[in-house]
PDB file of N, CA and C in Angstrom:
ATOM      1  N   UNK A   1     -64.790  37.105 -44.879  1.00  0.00           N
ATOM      2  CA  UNK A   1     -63.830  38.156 -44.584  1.00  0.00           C
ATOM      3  C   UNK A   1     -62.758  37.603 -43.636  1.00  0.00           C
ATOM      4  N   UNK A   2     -61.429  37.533 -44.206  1.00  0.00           N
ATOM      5  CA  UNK A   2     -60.560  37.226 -43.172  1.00  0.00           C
ATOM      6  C   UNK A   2     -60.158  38.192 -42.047  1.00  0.00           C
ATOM      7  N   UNK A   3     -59.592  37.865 -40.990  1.00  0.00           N
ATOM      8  CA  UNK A   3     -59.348  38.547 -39.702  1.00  0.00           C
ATOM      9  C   UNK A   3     -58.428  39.273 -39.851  1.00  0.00           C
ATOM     10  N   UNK A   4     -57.211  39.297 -40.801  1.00  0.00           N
ATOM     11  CA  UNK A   4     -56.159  39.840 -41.064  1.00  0.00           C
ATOM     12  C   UNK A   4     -56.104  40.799 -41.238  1.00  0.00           C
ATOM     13  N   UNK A   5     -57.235  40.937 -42.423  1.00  0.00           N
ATOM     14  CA  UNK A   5     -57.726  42.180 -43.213  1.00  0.00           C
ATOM     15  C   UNK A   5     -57.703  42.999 -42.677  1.00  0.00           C
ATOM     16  N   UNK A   6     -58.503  43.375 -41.320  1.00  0.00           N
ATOM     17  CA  UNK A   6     -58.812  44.200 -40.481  1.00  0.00           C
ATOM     18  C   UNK A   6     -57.163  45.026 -39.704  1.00  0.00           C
ATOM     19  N   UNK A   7     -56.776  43.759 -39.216  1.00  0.00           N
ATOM     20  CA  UNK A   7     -55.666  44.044 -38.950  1.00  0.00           C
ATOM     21  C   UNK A   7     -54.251  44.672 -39.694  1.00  0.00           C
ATOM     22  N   UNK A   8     -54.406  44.555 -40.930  1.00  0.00           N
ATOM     23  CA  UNK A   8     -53.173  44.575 -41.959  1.00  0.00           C
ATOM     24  C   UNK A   8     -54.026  46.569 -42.361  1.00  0.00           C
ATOM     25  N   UNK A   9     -55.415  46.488 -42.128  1.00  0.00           N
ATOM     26  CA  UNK A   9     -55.893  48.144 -42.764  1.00  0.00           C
ATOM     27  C   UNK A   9     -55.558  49.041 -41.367  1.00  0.00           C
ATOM     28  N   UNK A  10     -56.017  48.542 -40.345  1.00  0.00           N
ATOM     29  CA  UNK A  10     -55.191  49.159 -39.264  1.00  0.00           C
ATOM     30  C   UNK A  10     -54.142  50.022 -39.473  1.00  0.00           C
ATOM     31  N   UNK A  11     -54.583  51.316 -37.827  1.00  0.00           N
ATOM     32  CA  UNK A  11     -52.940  52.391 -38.025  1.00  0.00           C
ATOM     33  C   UNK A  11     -52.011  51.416 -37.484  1.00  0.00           C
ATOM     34  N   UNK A  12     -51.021  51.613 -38.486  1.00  0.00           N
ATOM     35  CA  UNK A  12     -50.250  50.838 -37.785  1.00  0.00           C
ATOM     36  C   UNK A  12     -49.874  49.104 -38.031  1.00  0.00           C
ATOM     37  N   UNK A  13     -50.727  48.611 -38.462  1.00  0.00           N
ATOM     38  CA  UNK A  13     -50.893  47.299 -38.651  1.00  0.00           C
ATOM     39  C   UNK A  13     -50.120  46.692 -39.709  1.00  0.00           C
ATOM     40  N   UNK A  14     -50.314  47.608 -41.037  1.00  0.00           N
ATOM     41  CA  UNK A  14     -49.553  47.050 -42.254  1.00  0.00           C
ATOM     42  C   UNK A  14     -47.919  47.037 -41.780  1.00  0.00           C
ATOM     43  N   UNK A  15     -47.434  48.413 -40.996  1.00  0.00           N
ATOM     44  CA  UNK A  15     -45.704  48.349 -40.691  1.00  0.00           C
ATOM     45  C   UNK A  15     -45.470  47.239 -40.052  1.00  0.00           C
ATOM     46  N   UNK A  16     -46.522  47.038 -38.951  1.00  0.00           N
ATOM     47  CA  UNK A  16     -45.666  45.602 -38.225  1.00  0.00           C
ATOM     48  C   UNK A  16     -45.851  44.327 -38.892  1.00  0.00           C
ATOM     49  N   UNK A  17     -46.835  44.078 -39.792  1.00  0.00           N
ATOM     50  CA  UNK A  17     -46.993  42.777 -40.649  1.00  0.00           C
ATOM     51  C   UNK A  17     -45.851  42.874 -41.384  1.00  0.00           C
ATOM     52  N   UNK A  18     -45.460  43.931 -41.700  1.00  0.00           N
ATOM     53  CA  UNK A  18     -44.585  43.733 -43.205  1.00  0.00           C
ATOM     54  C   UNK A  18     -43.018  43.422 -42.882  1.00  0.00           C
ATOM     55  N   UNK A  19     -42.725  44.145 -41.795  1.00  0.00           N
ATOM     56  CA  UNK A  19     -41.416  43.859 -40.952  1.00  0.00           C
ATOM     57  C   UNK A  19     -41.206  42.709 -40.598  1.00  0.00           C
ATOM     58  N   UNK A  20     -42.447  41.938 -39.920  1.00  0.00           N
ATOM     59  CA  UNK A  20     -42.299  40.839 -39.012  1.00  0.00           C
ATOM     60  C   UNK A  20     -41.960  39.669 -40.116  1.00  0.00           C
ATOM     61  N   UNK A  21     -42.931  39.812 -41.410  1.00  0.00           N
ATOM     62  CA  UNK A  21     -42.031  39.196 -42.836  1.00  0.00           C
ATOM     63  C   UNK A  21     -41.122  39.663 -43.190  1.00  0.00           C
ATOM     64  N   UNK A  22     -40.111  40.705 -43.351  1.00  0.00           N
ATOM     65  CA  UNK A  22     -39.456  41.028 -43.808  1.00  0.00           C
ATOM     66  C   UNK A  22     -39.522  41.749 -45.195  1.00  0.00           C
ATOM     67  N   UNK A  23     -40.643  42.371 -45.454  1.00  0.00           N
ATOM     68  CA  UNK A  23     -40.993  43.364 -46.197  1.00  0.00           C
ATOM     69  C   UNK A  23     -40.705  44.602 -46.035  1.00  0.00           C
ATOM     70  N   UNK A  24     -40.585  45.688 -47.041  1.00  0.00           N
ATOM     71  CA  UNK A  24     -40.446  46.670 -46.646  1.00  0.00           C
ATOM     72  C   UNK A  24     -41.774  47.276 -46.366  1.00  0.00           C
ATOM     73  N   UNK A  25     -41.654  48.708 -45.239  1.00  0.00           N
ATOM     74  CA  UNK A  25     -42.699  48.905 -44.846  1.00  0.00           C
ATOM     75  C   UNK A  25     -42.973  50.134 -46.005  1.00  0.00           C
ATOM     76  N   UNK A  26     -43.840  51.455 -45.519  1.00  0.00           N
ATOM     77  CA  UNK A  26     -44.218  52.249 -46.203  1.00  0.00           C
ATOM     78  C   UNK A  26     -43.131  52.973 -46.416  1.00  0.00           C
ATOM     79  N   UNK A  27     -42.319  53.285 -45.170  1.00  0.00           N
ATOM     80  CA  UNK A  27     -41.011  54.255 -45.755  1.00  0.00           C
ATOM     81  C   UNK A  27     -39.778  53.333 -46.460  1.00  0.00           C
ATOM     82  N   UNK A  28     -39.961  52.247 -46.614  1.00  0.00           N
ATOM     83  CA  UNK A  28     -39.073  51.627 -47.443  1.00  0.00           C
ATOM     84  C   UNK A  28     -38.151  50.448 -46.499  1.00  0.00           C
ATOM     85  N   UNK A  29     -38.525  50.555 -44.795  1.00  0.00           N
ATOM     86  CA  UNK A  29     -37.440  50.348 -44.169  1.00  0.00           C
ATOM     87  C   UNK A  29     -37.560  48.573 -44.111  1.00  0.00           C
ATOM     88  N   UNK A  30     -36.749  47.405 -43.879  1.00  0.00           N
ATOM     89  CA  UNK A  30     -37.156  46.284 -43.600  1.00  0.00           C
ATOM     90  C   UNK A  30     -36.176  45.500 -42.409  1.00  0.00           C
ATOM     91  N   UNK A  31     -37.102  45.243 -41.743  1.00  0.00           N
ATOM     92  CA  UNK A  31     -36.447  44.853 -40.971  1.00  0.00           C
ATOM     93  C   UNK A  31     -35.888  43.263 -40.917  1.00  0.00           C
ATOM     94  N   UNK A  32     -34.202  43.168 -40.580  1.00  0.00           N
ATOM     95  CA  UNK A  32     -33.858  42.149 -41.057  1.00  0.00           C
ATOM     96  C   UNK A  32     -34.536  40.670 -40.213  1.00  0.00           C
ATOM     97  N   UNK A  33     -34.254  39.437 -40.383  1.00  0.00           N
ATOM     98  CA  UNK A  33     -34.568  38.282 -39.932  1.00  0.00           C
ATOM     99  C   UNK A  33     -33.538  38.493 -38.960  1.00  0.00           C
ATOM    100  N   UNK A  34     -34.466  37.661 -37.657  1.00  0.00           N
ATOM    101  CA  UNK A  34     -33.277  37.629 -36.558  1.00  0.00           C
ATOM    102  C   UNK A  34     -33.374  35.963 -36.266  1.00  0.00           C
ATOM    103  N   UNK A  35     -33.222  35.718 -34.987  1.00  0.00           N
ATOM    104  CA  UNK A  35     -32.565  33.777 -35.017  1.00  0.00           C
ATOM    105  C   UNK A  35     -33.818  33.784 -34.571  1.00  0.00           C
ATOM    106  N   UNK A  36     -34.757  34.373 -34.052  1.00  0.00           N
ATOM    107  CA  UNK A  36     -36.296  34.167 -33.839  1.00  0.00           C
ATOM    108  C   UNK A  36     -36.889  33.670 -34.581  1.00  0.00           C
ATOM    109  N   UNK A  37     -36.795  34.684 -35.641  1.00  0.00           N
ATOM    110  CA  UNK A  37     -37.775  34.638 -37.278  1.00  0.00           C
ATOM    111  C   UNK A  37     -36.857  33.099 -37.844  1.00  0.00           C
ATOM    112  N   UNK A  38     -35.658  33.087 -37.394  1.00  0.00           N
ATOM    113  CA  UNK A  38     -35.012  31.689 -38.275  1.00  0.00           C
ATOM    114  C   UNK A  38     -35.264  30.405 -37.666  1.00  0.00           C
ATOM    115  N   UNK A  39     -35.537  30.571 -36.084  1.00  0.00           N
ATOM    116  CA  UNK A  39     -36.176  29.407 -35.323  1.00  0.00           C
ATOM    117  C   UNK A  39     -37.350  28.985 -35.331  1.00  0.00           C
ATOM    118  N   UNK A  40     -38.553  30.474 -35.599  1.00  0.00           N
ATOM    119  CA  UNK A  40     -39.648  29.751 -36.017  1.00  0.00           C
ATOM    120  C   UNK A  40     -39.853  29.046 -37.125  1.00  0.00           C
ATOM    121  N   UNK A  41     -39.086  29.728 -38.217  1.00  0.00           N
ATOM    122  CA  UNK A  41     -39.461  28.959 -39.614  1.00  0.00           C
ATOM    123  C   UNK A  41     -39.340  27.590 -39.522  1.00  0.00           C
ATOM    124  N   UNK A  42     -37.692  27.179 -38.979  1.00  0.00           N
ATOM    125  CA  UNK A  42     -37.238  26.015 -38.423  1.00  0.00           C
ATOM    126  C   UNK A  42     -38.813  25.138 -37.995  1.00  0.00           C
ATOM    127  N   UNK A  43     -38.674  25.822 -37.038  1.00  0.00           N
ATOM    128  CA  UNK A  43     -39.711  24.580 -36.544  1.00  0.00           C
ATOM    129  C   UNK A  43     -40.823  24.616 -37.019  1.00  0.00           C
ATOM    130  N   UNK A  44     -41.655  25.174 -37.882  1.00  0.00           N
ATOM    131  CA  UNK A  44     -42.766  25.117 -38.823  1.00  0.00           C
ATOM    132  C   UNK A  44     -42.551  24.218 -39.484  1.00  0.00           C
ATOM    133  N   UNK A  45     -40.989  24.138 -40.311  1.00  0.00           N
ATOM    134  CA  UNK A  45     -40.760  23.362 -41.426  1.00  0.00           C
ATOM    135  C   UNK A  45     -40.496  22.166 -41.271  1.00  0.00           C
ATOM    136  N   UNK A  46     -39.807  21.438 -39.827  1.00  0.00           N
ATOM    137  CA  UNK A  46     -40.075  20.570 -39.413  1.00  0.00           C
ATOM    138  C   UNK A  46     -40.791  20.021 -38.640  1.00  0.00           C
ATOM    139  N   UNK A  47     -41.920  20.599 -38.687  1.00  0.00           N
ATOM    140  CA  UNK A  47     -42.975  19.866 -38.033  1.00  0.00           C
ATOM    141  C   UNK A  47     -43.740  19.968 -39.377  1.00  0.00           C
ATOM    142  N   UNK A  48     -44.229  20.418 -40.538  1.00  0.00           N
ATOM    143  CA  UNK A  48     -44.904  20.199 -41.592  1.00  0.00           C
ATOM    144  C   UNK A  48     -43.902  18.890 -41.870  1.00  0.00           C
ATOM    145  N   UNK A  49     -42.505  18.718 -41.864  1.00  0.00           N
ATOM    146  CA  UNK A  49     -41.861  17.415 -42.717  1.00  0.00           C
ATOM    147  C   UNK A  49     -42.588  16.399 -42.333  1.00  0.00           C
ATOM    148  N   UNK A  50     -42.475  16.313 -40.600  1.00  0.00           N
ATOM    149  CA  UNK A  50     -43.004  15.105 -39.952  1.00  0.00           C
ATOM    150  C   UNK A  50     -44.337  14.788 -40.079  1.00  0.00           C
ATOM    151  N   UNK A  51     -45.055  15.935 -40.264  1.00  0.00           N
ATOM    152  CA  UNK A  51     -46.283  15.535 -40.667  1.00  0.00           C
ATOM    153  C   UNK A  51     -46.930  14.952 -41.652  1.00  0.00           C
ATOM    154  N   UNK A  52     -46.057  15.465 -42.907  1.00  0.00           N
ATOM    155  CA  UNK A  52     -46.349  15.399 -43.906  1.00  0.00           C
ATOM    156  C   UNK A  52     -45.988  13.521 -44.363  1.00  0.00           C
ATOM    157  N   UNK A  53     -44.613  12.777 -43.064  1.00  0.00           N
ATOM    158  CA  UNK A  53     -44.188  11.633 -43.368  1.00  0.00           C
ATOM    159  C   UNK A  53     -42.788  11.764 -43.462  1.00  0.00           C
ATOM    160  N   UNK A  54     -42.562  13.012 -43.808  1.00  0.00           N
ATOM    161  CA  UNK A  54     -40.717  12.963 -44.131  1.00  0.00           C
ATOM    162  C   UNK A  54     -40.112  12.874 -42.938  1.00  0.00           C
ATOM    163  N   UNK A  55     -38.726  12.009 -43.168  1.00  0.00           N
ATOM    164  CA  UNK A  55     -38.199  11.602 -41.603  1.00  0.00           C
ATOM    165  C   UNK A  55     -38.037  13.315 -41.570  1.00  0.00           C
ATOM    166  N   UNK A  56     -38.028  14.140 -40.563  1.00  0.00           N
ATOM    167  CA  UNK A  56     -37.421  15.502 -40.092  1.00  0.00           C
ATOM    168  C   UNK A  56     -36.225  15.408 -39.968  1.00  0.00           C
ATOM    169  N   UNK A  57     -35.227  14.303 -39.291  1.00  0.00           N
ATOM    170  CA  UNK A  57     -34.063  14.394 -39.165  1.00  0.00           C
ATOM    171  C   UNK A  57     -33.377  15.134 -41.029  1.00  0.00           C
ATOM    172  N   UNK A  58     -33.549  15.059 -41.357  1.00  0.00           N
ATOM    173  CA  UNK A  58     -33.237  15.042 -43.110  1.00  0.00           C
ATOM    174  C   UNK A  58     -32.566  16.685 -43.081  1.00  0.00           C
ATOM    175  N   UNK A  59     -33.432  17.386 -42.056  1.00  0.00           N
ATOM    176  CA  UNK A  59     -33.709  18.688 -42.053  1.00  0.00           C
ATOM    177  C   UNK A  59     -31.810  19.158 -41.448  1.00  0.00           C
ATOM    178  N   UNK A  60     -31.355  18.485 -40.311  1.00  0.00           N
ATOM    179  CA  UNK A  60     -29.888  18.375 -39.406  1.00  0.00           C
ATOM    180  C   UNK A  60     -29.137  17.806 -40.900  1.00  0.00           C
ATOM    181  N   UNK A  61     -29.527  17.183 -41.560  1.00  0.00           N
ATOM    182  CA  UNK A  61     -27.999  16.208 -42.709  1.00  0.00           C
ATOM    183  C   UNK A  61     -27.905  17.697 -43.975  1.00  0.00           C
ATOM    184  N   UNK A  62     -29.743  17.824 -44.143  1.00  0.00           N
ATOM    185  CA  UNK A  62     -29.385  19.225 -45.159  1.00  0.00           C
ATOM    186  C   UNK A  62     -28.388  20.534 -43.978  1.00  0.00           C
ATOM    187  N   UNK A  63     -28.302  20.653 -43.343  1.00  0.00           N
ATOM    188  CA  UNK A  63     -27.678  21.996 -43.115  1.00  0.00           C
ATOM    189  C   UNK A  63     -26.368  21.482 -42.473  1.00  0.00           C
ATOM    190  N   UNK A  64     -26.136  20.520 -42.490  1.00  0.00           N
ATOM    191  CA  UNK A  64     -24.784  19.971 -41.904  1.00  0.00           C
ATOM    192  C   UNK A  64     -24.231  19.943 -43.143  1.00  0.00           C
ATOM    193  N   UNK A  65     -24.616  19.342 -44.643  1.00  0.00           N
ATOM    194  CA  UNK A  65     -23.927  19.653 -45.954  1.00  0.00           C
ATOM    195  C   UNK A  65     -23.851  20.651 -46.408  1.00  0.00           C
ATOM    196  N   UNK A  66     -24.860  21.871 -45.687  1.00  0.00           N
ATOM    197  CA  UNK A  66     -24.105  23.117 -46.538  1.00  0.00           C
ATOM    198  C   UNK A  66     -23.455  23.582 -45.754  1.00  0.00           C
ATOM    199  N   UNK A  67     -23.511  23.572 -44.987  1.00  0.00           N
ATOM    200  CA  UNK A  67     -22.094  23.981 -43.922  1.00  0.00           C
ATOM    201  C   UNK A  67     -20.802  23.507 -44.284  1.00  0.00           C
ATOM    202  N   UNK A  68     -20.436  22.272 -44.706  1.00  0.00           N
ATOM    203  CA  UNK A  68     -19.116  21.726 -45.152  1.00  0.00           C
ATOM    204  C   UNK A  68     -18.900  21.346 -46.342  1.00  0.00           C
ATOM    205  N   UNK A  69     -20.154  21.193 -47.362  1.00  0.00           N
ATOM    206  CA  UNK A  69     -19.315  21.311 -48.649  1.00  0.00           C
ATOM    207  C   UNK A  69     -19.755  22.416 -49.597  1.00  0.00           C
ATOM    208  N   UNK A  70     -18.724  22.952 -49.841  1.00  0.00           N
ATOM    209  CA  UNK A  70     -18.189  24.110 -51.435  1.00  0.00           C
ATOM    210  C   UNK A  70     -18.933  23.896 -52.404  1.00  0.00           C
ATOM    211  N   UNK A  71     -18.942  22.728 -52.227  1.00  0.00           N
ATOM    212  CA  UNK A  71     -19.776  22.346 -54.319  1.00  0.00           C
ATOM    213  C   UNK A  71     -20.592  22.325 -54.403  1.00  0.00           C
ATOM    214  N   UNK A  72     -21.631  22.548 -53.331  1.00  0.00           N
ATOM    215  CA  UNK A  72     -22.964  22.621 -53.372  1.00  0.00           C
ATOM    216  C   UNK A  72     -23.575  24.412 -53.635  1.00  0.00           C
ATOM    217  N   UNK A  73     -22.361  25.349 -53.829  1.00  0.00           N
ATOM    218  CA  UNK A  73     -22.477  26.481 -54.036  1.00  0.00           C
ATOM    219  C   UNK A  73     -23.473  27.328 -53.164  1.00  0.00           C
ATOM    220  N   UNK A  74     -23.938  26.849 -51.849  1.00  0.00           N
ATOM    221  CA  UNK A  74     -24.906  27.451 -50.799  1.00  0.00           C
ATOM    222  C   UNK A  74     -23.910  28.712 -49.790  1.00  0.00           C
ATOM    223  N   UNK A  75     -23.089  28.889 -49.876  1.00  0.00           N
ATOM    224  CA  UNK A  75     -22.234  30.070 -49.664  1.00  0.00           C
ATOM    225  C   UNK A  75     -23.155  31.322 -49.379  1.00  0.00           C
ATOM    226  N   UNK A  76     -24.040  31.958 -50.500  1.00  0.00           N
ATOM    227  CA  UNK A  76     -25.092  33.090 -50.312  1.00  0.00           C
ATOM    228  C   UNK A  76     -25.952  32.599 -49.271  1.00  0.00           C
ATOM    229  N   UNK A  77     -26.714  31.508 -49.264  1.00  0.00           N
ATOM    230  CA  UNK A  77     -27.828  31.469 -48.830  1.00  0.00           C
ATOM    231  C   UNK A  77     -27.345  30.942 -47.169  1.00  0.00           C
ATOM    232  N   UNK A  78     -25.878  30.683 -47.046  1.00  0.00           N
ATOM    233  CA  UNK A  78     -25.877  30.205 -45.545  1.00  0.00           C
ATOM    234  C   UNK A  78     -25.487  31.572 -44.706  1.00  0.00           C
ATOM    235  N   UNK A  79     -25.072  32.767 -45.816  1.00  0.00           N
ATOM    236  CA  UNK A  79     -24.614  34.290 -45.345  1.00  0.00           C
ATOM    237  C   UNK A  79     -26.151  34.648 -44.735  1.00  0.00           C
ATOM    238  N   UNK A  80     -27.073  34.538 -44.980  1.00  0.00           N
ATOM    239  CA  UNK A  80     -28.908  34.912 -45.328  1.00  0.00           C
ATOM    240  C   UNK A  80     -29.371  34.319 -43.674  1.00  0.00           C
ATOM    241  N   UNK A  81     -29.112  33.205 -43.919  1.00  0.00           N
ATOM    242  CA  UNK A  81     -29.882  31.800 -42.866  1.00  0.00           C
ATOM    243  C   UNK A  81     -28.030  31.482 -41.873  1.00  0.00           C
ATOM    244  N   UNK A  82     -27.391  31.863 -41.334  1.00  0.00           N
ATOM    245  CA  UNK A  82     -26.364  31.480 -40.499  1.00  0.00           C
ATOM    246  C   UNK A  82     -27.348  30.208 -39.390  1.00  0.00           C
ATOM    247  N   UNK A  83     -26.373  29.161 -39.409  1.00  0.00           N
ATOM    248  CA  UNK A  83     -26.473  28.122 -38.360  1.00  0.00           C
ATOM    249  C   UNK A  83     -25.353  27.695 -38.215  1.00  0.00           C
ATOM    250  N   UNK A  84     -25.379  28.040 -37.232  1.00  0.00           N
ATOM    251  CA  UNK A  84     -24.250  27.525 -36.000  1.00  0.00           C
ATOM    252  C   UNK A  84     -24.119  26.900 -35.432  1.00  0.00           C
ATOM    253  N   UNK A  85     -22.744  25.607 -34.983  1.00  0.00           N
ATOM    254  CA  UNK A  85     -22.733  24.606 -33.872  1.00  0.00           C
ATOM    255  C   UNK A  85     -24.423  24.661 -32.805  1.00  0.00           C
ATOM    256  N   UNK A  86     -23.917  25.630 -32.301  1.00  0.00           N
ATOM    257  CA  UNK A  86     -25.023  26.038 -31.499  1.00  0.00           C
ATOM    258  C   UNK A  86     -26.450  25.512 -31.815  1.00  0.00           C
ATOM    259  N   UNK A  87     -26.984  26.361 -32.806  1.00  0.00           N
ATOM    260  CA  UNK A  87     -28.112  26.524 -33.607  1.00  0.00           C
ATOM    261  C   UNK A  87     -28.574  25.291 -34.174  1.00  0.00           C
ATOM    262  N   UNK A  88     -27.939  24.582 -34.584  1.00  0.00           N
ATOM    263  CA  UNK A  88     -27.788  22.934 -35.141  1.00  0.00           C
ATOM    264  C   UNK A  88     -28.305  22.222 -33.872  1.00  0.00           C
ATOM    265  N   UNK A  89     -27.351  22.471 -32.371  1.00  0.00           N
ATOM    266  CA  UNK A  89     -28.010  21.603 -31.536  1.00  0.00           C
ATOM    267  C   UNK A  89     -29.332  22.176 -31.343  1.00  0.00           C
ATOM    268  N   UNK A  90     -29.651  23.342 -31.598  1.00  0.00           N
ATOM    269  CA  UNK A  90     -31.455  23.159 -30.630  1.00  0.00           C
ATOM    270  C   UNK A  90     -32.076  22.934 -31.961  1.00  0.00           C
ATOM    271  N   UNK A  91     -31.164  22.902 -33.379  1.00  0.00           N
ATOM    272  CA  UNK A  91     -31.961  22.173 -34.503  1.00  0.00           C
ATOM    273  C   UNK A  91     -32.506  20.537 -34.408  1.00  0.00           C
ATOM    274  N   UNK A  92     -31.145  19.284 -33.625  1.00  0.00           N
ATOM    275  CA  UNK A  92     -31.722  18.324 -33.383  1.00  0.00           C
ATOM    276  C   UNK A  92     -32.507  18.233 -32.651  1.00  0.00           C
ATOM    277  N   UNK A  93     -32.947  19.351 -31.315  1.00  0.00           N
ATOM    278  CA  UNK A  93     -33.658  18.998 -30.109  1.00  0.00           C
ATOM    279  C   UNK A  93     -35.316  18.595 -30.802  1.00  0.00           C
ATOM    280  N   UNK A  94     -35.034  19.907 -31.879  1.00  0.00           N
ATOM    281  CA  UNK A  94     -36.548  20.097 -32.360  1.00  0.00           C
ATOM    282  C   UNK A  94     -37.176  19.002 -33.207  1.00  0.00           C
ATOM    283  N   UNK A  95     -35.811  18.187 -33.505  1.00  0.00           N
ATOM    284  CA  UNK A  95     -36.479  17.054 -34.729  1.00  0.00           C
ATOM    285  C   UNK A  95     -36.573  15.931 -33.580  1.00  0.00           C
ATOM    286  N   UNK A  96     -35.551  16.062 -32.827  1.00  0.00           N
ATOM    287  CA  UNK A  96     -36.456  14.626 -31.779  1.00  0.00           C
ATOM    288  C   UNK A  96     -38.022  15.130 -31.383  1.00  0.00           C
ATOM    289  N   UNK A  97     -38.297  16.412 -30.919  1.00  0.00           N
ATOM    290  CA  UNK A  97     -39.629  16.483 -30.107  1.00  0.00           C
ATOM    291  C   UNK A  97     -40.400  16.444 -31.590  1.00  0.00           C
ATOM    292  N   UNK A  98     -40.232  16.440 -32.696  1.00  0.00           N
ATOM    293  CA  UNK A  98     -40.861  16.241 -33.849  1.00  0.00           C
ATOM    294  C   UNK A  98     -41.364  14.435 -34.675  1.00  0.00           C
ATOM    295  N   UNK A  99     -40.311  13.655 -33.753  1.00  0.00           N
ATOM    296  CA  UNK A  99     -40.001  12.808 -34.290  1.00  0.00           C
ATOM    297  C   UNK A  99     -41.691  12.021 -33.767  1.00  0.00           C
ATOM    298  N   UNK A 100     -42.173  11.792 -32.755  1.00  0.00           N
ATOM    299  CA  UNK A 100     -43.402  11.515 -32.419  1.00  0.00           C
ATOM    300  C   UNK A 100     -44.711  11.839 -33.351  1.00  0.00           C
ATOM    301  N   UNK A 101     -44.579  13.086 -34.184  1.00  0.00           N
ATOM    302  CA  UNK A 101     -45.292  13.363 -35.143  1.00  0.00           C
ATOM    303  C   UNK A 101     -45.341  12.822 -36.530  1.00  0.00           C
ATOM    304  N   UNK A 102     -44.082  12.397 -36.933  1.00  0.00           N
ATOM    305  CA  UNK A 102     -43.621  11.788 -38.065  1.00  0.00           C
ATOM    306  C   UNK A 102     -44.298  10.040 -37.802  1.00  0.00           C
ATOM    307  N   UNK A 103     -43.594   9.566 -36.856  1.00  0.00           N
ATOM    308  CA  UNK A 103     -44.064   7.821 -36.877  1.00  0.00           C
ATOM    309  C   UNK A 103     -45.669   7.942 -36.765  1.00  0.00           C
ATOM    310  N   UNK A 104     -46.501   9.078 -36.284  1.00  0.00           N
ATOM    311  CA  UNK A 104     -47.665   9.468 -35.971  1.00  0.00           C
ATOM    312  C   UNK A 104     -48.339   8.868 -37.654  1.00  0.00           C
ATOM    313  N   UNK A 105     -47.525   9.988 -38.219  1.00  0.00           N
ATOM    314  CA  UNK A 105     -48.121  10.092 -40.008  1.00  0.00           C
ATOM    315  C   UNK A 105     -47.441   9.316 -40.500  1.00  0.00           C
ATOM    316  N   UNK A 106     -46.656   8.268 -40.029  1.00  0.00           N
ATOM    317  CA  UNK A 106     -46.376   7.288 -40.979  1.00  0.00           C
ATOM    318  C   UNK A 106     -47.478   6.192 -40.698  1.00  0.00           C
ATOM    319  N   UNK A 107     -47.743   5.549 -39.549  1.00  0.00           N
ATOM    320  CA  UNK A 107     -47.948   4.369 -38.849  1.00  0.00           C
ATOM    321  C   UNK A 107     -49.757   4.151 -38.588  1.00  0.00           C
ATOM    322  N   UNK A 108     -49.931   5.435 -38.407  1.00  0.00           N
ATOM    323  CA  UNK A 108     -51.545   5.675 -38.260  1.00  0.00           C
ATOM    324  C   UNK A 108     -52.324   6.500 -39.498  1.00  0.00           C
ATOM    325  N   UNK A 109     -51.552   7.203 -40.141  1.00  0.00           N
ATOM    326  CA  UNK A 109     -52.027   7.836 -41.043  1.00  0.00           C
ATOM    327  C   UNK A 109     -51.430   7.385 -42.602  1.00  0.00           C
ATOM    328  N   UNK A 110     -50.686   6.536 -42.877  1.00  0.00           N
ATOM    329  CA  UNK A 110     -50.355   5.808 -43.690  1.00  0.00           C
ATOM    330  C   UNK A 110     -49.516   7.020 -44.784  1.00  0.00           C
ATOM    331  N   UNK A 111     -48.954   7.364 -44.062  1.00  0.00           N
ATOM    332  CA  UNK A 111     -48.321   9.186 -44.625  1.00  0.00           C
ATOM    333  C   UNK A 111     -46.549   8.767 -45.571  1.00  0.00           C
ATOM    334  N   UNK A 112     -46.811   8.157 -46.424  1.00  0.00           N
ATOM    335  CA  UNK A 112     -45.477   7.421 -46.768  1.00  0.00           C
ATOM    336  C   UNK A 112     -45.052   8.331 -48.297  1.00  0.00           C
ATOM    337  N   UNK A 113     -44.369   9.225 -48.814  1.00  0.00           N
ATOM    338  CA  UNK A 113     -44.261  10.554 -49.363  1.00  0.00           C
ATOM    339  C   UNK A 113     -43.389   9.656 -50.178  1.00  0.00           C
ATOM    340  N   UNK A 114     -43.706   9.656 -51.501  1.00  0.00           N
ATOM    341  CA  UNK A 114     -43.086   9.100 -52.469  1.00  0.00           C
ATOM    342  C   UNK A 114     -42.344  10.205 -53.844  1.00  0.00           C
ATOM    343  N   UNK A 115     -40.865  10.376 -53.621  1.00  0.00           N
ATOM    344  CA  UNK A 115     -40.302  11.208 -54.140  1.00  0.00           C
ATOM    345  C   UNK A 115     -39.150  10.878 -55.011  1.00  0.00           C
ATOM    346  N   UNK A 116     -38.688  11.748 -55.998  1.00  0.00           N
ATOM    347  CA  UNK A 116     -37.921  11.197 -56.806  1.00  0.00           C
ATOM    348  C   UNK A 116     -36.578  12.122 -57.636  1.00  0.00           C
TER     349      UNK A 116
END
């Protein structure tokens, strides 16, 4: 039995799970993503890269190209996910304090991600 369970049948429990994803709740309402919900993902996703072997920096070059080029047609999805000058810098902070994890899974864990 997972722990969730309990929690998600809870009064109360299913509205705040479903919001905090961005689901709608029972009355339909959803609450949007804020730079919280976009900073944690952030750093989930680069710390799974580094783990996984992928340099993380990769993570700063993808959102620096949709930010400046057109032809990549990411227009919707940067309206969704906004990053900003700003937002970008505490994006590199997170791939340096990430970067220790990556040479981790390259060097000791032989973590070398072969893609194509």
């Amino acid at each position: 039995d997972y722990s969730f369970k309990q929690y998600l049948r809870s009064q109360g429990g299913y509205d705040v799970f479903t919001k905090a994803v961005g689901l709608p709740d029972r009355d339909g309402d959803v609450m949007p993503y804020t730079a919280e919900h976009e900073m944690a993902a952030d750093i989930l996703a680069i710390q799974a890269m580094a783990g996984a072997g992928f340099n993380p920096s990769a993570a700063l070059i993808v959102w620096q190209n949709m930010t400046r080029d057109d032809d990549l047609n990411a227009s919707s999805y940067i309206r969704t996910h906004p990053h900003s000058p700003q937002y970008l810098n505490q994006l590199s902070e997170l791939v340096e304090q990430a970067m220790p994890i990556y040479r981790k899974a390259r060097t000791e864990y032989g973590r070398t991600p072969v893609c194509q």
